[in-house]
C-alpha atoms as a PDB file:
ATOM      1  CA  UNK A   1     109.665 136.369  84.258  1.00  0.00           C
ATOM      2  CA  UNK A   2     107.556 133.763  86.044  1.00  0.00           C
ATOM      3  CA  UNK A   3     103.995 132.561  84.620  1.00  0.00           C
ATOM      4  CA  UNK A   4     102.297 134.542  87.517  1.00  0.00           C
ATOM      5  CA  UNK A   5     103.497 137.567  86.440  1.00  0.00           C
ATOM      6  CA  UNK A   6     102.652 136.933  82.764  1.00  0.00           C
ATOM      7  CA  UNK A   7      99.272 136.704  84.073  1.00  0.00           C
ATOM      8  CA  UNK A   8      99.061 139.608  85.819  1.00  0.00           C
ATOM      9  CA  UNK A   9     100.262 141.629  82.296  1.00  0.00           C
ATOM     10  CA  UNK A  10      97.398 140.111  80.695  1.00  0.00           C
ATOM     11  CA  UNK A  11      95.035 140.596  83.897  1.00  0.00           C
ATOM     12  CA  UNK A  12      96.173 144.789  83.971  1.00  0.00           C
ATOM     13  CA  UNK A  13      95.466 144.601  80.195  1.00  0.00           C
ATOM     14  CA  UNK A  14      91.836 143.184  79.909  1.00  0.00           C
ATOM     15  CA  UNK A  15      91.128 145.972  82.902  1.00  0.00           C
ATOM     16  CA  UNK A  16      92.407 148.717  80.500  1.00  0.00           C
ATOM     17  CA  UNK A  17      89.677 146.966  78.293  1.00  0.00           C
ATOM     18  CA  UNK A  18      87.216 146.847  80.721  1.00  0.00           C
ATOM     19  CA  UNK A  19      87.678 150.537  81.303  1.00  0.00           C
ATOM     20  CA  UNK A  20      87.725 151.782  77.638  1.00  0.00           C
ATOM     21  CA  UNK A  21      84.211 149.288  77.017  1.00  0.00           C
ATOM     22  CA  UNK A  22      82.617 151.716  79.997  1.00  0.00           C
ATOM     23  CA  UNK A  23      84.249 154.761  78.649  1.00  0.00           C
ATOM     24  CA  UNK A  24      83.172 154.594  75.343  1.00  0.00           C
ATOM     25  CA  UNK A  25      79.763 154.357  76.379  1.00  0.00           C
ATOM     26  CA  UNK A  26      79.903 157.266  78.793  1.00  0.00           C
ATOM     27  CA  UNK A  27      79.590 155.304  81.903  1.00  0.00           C
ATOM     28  CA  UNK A  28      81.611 156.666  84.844  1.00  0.00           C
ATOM     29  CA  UNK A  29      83.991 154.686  86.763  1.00  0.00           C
ATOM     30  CA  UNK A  30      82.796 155.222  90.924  1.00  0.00           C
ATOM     31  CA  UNK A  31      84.908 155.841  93.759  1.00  0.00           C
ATOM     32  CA  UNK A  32      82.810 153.807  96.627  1.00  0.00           C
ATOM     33  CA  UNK A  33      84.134 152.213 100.324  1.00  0.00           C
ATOM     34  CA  UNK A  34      85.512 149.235 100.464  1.00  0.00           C
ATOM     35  CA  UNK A  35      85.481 149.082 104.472  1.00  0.00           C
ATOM     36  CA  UNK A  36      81.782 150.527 105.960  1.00  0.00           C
ATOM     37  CA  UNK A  37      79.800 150.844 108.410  1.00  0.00           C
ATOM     38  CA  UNK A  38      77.238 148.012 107.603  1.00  0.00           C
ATOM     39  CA  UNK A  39      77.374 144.341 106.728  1.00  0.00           C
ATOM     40  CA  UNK A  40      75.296 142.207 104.187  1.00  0.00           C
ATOM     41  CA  UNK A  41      71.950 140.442 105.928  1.00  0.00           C
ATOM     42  CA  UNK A  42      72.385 137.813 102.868  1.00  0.00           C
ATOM     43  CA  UNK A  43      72.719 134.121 104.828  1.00  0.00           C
ATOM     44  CA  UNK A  44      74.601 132.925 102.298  1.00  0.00           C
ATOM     45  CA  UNK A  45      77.191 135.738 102.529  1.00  0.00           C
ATOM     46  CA  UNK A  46      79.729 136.538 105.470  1.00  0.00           C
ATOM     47  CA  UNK A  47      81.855 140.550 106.031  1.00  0.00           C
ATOM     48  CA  UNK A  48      85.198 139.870 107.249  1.00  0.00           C
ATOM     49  CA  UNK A  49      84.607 142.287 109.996  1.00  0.00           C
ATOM     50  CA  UNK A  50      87.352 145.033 111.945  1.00  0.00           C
ATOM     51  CA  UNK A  51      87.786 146.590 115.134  1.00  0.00           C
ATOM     52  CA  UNK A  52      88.009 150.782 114.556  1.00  0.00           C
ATOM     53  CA  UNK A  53      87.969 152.338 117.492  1.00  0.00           C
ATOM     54  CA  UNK A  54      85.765 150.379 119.279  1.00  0.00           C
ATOM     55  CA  UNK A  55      83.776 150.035 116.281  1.00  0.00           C
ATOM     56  CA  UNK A  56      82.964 147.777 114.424  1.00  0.00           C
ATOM     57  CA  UNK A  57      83.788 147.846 110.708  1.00  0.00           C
ATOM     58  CA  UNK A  58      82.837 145.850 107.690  1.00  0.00           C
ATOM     59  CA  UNK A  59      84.543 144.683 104.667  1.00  0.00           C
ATOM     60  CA  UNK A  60      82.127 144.955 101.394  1.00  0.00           C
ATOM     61  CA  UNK A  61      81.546 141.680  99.970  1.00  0.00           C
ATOM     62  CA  UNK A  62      80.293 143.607  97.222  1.00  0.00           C
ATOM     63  CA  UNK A  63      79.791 147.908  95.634  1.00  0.00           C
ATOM     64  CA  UNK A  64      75.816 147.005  95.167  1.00  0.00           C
ATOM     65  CA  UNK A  65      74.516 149.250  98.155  1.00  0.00           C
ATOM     66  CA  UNK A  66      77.083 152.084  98.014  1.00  0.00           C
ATOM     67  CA  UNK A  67      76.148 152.574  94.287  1.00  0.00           C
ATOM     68  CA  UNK A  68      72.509 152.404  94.762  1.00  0.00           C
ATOM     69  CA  UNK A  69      72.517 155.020  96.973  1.00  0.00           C
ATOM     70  CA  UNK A  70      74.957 157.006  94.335  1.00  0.00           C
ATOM     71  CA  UNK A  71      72.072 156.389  91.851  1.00  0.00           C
ATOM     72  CA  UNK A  72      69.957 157.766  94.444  1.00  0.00           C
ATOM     73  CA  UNK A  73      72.041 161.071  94.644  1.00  0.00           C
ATOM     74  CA  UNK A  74      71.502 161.705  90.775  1.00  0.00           C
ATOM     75  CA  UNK A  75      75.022 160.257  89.721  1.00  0.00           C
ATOM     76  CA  UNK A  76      73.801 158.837  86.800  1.00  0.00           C
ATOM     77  CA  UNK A  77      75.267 155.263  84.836  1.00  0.00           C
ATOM     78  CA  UNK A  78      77.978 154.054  86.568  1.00  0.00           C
ATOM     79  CA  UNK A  79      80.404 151.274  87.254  1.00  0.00           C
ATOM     80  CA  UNK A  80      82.977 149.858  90.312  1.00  0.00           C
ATOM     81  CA  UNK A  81      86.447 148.049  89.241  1.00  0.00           C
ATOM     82  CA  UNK A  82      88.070 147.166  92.043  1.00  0.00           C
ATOM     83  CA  UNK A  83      88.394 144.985  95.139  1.00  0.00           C
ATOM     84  CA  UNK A  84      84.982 142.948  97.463  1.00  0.00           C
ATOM     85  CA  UNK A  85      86.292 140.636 100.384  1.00  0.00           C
ATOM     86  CA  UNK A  86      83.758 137.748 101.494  1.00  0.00           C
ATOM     87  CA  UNK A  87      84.928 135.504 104.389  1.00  0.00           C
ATOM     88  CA  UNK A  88      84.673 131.658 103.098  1.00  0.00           C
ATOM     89  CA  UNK A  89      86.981 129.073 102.447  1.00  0.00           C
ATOM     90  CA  UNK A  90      89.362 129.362  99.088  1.00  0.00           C
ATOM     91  CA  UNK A  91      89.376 127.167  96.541  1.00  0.00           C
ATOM     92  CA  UNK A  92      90.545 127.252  92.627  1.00  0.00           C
ATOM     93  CA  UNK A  93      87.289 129.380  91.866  1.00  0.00           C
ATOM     94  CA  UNK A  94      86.825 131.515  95.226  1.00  0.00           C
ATOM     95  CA  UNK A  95      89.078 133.886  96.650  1.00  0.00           C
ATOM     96  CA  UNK A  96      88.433 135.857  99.964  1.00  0.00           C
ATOM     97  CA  UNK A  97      89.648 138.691  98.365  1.00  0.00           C
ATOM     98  CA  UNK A  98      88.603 139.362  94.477  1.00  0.00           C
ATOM     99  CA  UNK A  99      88.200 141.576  92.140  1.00  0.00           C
ATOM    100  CA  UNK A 100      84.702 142.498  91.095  1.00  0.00           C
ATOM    101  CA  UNK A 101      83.037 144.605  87.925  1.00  0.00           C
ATOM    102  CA  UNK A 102      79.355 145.940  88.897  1.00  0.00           C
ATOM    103  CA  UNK A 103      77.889 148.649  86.751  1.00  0.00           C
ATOM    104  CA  UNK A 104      74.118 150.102  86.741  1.00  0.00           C
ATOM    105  CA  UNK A 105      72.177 151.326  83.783  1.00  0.00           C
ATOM    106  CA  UNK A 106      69.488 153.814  84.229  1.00  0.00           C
ATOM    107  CA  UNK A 107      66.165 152.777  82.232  1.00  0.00           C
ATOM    108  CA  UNK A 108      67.368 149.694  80.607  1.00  0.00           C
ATOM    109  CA  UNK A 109      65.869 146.592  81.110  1.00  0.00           C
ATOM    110  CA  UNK A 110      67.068 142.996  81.911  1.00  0.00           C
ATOM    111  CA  UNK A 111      67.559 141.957  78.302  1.00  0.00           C
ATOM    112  CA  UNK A 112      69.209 145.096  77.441  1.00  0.00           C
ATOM    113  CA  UNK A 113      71.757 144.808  80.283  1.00  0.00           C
ATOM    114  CA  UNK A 114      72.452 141.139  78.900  1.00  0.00           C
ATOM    115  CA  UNK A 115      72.983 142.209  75.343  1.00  0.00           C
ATOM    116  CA  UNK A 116      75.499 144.605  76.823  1.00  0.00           C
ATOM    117  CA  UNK A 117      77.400 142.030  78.870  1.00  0.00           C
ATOM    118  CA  UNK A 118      77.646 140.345  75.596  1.00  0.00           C
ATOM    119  CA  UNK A 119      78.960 142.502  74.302  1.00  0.00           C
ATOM    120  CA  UNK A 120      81.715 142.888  77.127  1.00  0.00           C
ATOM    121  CA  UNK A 121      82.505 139.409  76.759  1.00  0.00           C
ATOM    122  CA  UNK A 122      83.078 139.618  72.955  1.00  0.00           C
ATOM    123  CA  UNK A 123      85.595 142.770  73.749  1.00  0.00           C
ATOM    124  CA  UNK A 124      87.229 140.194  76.935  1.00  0.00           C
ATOM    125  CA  UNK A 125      86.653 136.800  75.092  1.00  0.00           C
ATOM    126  CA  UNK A 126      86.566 137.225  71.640  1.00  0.00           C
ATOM    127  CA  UNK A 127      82.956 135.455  71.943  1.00  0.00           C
ATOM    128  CA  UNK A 128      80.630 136.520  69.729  1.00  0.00           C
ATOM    129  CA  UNK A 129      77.370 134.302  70.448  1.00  0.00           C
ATOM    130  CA  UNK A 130      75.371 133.631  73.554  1.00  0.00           C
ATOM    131  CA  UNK A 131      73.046 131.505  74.437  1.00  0.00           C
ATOM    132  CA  UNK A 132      69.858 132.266  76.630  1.00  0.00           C
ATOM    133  CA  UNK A 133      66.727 130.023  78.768  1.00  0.00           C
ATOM    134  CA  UNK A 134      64.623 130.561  81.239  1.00  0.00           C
ATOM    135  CA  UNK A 135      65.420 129.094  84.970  1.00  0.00           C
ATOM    136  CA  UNK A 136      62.614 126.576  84.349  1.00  0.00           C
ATOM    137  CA  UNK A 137      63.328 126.184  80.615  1.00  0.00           C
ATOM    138  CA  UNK A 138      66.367 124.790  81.944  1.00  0.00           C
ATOM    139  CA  UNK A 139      65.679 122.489  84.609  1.00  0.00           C
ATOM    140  CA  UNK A 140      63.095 120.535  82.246  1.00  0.00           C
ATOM    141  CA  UNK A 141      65.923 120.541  79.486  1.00  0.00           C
ATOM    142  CA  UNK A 142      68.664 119.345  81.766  1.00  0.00           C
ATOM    143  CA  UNK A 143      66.677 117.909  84.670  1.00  0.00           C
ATOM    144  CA  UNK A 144      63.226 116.894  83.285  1.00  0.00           C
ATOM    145  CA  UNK A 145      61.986 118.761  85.856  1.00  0.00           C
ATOM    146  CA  UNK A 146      58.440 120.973  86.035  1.00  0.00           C
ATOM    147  CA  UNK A 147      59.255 123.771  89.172  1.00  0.00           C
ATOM    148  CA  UNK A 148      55.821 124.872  88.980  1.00  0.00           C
ATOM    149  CA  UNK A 149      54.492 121.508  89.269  1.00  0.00           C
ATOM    150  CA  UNK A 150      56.940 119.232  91.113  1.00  0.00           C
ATOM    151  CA  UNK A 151      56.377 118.474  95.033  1.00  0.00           C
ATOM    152  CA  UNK A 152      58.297 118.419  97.450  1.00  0.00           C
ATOM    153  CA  UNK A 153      58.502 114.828  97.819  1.00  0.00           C
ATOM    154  CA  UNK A 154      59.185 115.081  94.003  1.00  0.00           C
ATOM    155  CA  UNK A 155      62.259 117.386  94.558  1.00  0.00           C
ATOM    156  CA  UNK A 156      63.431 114.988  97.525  1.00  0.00           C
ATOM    157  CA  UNK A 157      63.390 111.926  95.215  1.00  0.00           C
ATOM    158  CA  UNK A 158      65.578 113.301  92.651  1.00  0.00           C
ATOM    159  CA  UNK A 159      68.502 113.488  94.424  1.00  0.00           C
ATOM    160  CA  UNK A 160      71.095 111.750  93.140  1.00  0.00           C
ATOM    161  CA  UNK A 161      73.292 109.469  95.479  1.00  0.00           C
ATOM    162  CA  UNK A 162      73.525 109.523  99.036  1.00  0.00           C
ATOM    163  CA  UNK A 163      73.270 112.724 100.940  1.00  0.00           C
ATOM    164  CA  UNK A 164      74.591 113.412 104.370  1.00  0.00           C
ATOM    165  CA  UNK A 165      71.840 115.675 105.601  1.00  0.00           C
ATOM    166  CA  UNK A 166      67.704 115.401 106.130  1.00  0.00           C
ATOM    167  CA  UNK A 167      66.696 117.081 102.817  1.00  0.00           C
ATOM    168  CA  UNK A 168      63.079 117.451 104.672  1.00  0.00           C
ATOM    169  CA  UNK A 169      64.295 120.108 107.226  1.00  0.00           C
ATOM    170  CA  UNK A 170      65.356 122.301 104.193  1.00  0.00           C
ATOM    171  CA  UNK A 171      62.767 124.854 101.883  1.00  0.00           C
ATOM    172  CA  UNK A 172      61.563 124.219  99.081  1.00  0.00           C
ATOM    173  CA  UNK A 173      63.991 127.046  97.910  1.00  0.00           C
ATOM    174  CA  UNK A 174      66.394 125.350  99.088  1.00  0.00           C
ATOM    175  CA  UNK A 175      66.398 122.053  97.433  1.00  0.00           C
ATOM    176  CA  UNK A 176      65.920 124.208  94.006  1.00  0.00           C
ATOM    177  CA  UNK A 177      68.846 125.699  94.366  1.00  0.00           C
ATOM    178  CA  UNK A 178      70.834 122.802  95.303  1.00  0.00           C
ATOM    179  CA  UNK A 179      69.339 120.384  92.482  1.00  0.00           C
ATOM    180  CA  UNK A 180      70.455 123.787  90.277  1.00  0.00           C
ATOM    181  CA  UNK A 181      73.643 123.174  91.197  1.00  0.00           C
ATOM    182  CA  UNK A 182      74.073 119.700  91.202  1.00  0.00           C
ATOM    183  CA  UNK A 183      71.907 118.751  87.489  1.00  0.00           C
ATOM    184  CA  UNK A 184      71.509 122.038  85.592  1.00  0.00           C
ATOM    185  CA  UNK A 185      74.751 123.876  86.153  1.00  0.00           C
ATOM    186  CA  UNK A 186      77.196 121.523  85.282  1.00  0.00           C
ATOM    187  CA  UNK A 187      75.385 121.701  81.856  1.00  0.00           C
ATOM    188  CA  UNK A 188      74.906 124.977  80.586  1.00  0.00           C
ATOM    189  CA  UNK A 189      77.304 127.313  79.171  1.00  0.00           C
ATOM    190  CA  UNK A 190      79.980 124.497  77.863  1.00  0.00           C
ATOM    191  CA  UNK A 191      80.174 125.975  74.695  1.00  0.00           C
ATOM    192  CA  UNK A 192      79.072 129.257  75.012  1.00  0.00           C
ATOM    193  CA  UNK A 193      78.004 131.628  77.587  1.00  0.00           C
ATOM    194  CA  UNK A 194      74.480 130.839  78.608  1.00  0.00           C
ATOM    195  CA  UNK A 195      72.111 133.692  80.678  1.00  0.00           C
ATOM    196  CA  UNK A 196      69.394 132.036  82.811  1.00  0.00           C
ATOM    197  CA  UNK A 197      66.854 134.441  83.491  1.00  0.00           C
ATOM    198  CA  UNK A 198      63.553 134.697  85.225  1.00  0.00           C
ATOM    199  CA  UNK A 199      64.260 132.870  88.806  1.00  0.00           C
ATOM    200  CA  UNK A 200      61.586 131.901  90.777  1.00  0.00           C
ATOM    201  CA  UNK A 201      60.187 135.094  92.843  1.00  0.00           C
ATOM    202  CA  UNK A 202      61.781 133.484  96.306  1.00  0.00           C
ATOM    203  CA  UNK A 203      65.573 133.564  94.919  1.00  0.00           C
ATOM    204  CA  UNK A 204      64.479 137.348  93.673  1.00  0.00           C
ATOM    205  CA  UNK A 205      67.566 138.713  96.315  1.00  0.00           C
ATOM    206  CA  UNK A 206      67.239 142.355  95.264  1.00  0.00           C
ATOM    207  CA  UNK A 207      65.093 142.064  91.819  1.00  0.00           C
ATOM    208  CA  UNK A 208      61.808 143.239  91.016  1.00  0.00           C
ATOM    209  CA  UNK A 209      59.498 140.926  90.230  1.00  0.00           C
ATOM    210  CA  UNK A 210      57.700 139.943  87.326  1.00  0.00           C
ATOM    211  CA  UNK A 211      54.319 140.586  86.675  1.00  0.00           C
ATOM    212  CA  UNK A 212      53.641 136.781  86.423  1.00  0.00           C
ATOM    213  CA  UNK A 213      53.594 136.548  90.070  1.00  0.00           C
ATOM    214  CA  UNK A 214      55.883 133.921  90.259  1.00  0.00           C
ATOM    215  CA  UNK A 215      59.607 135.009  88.856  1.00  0.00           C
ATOM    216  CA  UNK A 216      62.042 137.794  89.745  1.00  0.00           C
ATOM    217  CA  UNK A 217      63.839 140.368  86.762  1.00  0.00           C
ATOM    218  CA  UNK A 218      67.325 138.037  87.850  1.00  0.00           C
ATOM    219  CA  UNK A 219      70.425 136.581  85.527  1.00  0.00           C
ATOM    220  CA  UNK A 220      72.821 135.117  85.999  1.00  0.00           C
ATOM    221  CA  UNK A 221      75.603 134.285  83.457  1.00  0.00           C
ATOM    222  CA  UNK A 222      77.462 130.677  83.124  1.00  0.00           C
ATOM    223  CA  UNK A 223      80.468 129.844  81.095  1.00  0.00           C
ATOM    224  CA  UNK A 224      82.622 126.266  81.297  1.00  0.00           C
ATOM    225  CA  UNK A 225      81.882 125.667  84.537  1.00  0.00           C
ATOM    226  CA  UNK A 226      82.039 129.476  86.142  1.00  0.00           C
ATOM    227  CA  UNK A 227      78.888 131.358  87.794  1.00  0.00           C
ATOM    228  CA  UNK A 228      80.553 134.180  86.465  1.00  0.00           C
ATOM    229  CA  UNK A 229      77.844 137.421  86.540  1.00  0.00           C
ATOM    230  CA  UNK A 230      74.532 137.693  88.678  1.00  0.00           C
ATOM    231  CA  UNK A 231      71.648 140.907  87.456  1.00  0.00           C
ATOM    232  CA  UNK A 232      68.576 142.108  88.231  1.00  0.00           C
ATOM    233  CA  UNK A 233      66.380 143.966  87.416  1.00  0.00           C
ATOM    234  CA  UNK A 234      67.108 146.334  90.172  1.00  0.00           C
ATOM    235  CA  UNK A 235      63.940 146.680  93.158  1.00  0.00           C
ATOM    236  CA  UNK A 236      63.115 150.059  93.577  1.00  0.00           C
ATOM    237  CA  UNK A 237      60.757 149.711  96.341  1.00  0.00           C
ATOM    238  CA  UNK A 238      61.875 150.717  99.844  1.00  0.00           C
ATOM    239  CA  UNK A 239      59.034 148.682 101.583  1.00  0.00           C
ATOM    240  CA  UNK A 240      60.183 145.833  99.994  1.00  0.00           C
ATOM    241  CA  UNK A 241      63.457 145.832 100.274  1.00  0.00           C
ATOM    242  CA  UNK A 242      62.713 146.236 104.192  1.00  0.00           C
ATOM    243  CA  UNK A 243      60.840 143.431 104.327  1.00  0.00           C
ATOM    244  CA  UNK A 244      63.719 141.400 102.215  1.00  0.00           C
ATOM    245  CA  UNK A 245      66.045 142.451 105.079  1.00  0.00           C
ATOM    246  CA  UNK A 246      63.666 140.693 107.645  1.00  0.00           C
ATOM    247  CA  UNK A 247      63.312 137.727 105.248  1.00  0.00           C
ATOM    248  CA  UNK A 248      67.328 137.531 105.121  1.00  0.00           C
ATOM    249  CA  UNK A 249      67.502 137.995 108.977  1.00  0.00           C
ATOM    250  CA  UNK A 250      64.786 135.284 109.499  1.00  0.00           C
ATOM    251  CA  UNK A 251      66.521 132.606 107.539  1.00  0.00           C
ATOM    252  CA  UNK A 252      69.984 133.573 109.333  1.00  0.00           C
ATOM    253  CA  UNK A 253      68.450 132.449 112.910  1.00  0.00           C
ATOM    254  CA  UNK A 254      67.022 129.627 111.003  1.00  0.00           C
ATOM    255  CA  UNK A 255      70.740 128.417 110.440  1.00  0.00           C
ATOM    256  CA  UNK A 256      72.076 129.462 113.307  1.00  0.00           C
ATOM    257  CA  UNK A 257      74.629 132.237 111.980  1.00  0.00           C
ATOM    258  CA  UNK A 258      75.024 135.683 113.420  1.00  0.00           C
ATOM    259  CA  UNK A 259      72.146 138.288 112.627  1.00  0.00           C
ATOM    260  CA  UNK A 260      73.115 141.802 110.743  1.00  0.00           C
ATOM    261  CA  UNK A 261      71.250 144.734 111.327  1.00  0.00           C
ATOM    262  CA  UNK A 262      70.181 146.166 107.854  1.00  0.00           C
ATOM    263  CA  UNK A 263      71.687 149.063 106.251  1.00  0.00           C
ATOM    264  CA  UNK A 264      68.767 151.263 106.796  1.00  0.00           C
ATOM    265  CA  UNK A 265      70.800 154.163 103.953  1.00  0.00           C
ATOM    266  CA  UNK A 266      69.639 151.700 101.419  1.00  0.00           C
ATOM    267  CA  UNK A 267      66.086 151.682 102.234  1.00  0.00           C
ATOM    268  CA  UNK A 268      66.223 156.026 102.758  1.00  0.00           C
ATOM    269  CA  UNK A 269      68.223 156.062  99.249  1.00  0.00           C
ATOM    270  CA  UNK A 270      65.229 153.823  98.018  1.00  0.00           C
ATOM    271  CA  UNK A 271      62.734 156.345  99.696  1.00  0.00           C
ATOM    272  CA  UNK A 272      64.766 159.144  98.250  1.00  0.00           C
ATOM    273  CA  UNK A 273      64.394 157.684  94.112  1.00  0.00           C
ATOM    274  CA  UNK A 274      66.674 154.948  92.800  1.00  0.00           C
ATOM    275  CA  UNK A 275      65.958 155.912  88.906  1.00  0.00           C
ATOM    276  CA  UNK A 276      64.449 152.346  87.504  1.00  0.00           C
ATOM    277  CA  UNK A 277      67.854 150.807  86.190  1.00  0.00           C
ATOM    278  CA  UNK A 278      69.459 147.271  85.771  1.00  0.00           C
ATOM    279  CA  UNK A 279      72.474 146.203  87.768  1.00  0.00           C
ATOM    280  CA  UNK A 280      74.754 142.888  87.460  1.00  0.00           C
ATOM    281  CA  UNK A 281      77.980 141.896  89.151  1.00  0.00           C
ATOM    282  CA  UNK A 282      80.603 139.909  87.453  1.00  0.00           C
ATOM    283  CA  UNK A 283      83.710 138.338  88.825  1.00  0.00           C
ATOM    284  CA  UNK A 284      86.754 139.558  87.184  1.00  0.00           C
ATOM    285  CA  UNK A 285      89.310 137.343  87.905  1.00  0.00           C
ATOM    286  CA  UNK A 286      87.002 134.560  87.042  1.00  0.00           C
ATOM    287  CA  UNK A 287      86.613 136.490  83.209  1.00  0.00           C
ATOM    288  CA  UNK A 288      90.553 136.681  83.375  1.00  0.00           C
ATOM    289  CA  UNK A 289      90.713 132.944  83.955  1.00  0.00           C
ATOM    290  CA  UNK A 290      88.614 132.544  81.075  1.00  0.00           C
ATOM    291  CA  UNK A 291      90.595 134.913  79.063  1.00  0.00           C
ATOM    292  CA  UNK A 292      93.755 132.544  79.824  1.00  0.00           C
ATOM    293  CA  UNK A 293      92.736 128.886  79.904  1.00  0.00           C
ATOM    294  CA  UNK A 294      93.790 129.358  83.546  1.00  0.00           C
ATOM    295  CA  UNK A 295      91.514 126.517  86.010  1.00  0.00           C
ATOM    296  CA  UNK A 296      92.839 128.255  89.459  1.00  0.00           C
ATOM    297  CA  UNK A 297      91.932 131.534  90.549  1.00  0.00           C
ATOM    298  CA  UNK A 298      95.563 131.862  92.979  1.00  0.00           C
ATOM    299  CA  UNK A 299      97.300 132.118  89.238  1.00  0.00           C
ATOM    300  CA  UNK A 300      95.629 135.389  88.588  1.00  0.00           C
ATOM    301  CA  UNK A 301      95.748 136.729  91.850  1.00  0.00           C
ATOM    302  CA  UNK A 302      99.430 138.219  93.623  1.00  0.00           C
ATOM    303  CA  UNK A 303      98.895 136.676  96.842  1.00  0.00           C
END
């Protein structure tokens, strides 16, 4: 039996685990498309798209909007196992094609989502502590950085190295996430999971904002190196989440790539009443990896 196929054993096993942690808790497993009708406006994101009958067809790069509007419907706490497809290049940590856990729980809040992914990972892992900071708790721990007081100029300066673009065509957004990536990441979650929480209002993506004005109800879960789960605290308003769609649009002419046209059911299931819940995605072959001291995402994967 080769090594590949041991993993897959251990792979179908932690998903038997994954499904008795929802069971026991009365969450329902949902049956949603994988191929639809509508792509994601999300820049950073690309649908591997289809021809069906002169149609065209997207693959989901992830459940989030077919379960909202399930939530909508009155369906109550509930969870996707199965396959999202997002069209970028593979590596030992991506995968066009991966398997994804995203689950929704009506009337709990942020926190109460994380302690539950905790949780999770103790059942998967065998980990039974967590650590947790705020975004900008973290970049002045790792980066000595204040985000609420730092210019521009600031931001620019910190760069390490040389970089091979004009840092001062991109946003201020922009060069937070990217000094994220490059200073605080690398450090968090090396010997336990860590949960960053509270991102600044303009990386919100589909979170509510706080009532501070300036951060969004978003996680996001690191662990040895592995983004491995992004939450929110799940926006509820339909005007909004219009106007998000426009934002999304906006910065997709900005860099050039193809605009989507939004998928308006979201914003009618939004009219209609998504129930106040919490929502978070996590990468399951990434967890799997974990699970297996594995450093390549192809070994848990039959490709």
């Amino acid at each position: 039996m080769s090594d590949r196929v041991v993993n897959l054993q251990h792979k179908a096993r932690i998903l038997s685990q994954i499904r008795a942690f929802f069971s026991h808790r009365g969450v329902l497993e949902a049956d949603v498309p994988c191929l639809d009708s509508h792509g994601v406006t999300d820049p950073f994101l690309t649908n591997f798209e289809c021809d069906w009958q002169g149609q065209t067809r997207y693959l989901q790069t992830s459940p989030e909007f077919a379960l909202k509007r399930l939530l909508s419907e009155g369906f109550g706490d509930c969870y996707y196992l199965g396959k999202a497809f997002r069209n970028e290049a593979r590596s030992t940590q991506h995968s066009p094609e991966f398997m994804i856990l995203e689950w929704y729980r009506i009337g709990m809040t942020p926190e109460q989502l994380m302690n539950e992914i905790a949780e999770l990972i103790t059942c998967v892992l065998g980990i039974d502590k967590t650590d947790s900071m705020s975004y900008a708790d973290a970049f002045m721990k790792y980066a000595n950085i204040d985000i609420w007081q730092a210019t521009r100029e600031q931001l620019i300066k910190i760069f390490p190295g040389e970089c091979h673009f004009d840092l001062t065509l991109e946003t201020d957004s922009d060069l937070l996430q990217m000094l994220f990536s490059i200073l605080v990441e690398p450090q968090i979650g090396q010997e336990f999971p860590c949960f960053i929480y509270d991102f600044p209002l303009d990386q919100a993506a589909l979170a509510q904002a706080n009532e501070d004005g300036l951060t969004a109800q978003r996680f996001e879960l690191y662990y040895k190196g592995f983004e491995l789960a992004n939450g929110y605290g799940e926006l509820t308003d339909p005007e909004e989440q219009a106007r998000r769609f426009g934002q999304d649009n906006n910065r997709r002419l900005r860099l050039g790539k193809k605009l989507i046209e939004p998928d308006v059911r979201l914003v009618q299931a939004l009219k209609t009443g998504l129930p106040n819940c919490s929502g978070v995605a996590l990468g399951v072959d990434r967890l799997c990896m974990l699970a297996l001291g594995l450093e390549d995402i192809n070994l848990i994967q039959f490709n």
